[in-house]
C-alpha atoms as a PDB file:
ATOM      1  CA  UNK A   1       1.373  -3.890  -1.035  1.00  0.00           C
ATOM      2  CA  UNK A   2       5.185  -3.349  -1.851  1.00  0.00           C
ATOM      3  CA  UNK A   3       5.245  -7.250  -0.670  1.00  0.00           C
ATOM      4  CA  UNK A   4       2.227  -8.415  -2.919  1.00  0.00           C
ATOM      5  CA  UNK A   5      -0.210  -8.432  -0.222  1.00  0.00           C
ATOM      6  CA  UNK A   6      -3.930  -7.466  -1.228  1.00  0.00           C
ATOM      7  CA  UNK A   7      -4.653  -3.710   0.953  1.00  0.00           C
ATOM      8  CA  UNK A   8      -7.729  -2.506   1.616  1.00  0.00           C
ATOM      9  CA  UNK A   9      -8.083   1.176   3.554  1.00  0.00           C
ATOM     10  CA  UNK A  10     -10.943   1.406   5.548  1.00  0.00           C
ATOM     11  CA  UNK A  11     -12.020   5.401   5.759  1.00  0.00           C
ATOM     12  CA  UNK A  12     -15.549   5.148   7.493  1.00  0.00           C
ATOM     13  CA  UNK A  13     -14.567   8.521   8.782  1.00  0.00           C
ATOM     14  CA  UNK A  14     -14.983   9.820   5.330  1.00  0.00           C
ATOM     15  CA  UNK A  15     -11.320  11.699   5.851  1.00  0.00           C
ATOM     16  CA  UNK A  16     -11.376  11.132   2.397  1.00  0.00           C
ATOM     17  CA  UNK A  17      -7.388  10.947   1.787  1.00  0.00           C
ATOM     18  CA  UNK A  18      -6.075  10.780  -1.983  1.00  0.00           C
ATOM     19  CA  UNK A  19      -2.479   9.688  -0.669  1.00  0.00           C
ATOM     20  CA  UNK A  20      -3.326   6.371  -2.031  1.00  0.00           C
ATOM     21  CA  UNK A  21      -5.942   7.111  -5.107  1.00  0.00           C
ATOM     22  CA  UNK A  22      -3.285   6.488  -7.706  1.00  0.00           C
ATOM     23  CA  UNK A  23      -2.397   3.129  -6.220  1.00  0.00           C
ATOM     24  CA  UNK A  24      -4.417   0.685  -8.409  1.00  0.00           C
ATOM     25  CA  UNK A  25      -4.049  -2.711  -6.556  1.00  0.00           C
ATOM     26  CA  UNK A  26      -5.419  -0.561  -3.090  1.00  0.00           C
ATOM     27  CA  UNK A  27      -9.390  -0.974  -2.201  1.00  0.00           C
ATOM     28  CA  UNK A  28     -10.556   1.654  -0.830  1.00  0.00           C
ATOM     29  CA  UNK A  29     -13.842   1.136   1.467  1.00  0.00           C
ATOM     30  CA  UNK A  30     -15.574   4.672   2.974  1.00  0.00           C
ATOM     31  CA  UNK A  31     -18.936   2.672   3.666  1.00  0.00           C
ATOM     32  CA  UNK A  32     -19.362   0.318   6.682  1.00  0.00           C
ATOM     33  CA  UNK A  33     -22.130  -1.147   4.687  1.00  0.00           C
ATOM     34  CA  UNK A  34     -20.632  -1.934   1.772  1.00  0.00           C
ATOM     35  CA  UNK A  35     -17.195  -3.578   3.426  1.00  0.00           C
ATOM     36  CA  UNK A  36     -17.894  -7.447   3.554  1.00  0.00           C
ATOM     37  CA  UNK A  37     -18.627  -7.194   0.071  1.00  0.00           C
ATOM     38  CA  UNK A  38     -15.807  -5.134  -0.786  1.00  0.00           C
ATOM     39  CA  UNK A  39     -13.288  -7.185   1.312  1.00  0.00           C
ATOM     40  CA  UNK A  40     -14.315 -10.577  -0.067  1.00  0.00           C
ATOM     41  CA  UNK A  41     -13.929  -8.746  -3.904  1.00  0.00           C
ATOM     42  CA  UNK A  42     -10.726  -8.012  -2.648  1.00  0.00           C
ATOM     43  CA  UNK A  43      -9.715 -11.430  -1.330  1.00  0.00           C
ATOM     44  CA  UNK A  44     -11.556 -13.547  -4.380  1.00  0.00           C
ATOM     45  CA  UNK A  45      -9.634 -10.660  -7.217  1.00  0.00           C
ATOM     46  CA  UNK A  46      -6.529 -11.389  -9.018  1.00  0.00           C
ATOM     47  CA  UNK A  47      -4.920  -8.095  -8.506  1.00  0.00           C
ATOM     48  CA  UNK A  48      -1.587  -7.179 -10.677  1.00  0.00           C
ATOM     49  CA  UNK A  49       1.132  -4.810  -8.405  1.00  0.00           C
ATOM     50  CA  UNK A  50       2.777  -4.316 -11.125  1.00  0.00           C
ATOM     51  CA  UNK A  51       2.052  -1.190 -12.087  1.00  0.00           C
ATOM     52  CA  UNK A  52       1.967   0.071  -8.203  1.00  0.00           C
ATOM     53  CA  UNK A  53       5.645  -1.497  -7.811  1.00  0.00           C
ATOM     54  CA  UNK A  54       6.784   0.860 -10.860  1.00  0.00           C
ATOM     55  CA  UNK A  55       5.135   3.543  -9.226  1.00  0.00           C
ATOM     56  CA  UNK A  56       6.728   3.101  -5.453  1.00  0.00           C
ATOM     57  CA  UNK A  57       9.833   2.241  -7.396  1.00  0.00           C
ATOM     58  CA  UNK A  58      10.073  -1.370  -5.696  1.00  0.00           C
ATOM     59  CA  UNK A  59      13.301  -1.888  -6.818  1.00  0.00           C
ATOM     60  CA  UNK A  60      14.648   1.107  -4.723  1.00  0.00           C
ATOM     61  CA  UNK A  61      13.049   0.017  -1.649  1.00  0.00           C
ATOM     62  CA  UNK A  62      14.241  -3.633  -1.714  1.00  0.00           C
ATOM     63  CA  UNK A  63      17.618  -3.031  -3.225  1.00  0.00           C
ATOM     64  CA  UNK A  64      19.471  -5.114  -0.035  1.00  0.00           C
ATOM     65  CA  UNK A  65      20.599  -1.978   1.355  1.00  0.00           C
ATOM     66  CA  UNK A  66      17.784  -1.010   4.289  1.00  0.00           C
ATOM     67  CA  UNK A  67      20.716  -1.709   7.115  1.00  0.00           C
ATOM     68  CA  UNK A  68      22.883   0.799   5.091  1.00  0.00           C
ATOM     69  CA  UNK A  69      20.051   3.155   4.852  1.00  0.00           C
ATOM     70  CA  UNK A  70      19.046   2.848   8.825  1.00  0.00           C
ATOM     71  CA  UNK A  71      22.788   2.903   9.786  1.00  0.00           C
ATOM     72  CA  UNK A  72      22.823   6.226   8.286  1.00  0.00           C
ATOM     73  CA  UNK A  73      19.956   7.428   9.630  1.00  0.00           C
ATOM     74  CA  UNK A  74      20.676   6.588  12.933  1.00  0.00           C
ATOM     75  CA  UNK A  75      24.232   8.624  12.448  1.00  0.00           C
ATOM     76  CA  UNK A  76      22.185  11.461  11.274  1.00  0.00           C
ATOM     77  CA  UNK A  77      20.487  11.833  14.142  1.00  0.00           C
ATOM     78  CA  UNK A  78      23.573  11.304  16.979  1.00  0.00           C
END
């Protein structure tokens, strides 16, 4: 989603999770009968990230410094 691709979380085990629920570009599908119809919605809908991006602070996460932050996390660990 950070990358503007459409997500849809499939939860026909009905775990129920609300780690995503404030995402609002995220379908979330808990019904195996109800999916096709959800997942073409999903592919057919114009969906702004926008306000997800703010949210997962986008501009932290692709800031051109992931090798910095894996170099030091590999340091961290030796």
């Amino acid at each position: 989603m950070l990358c503007g691709v459409k997500t849809v979380i499939f939860d026909f085990y009905k775990l129920n999770l609300k780690i995503f629920d404030f995402l609002t570009s995220v379908v979330k599908v808990n019904d195996k009968n109800v999916f096709e119809k959800k997942l073409r919605i999903a592919i057919q809908k114009d969906f702004d990230f926008n306000k997800d991006w703010k949210s997962l602070s986008i501009s932290k996460v692709f800031d051109g410094n992931s090798i910095c932050r894996y170099i030091s996390l590999f340091r961290s660990l030796s």
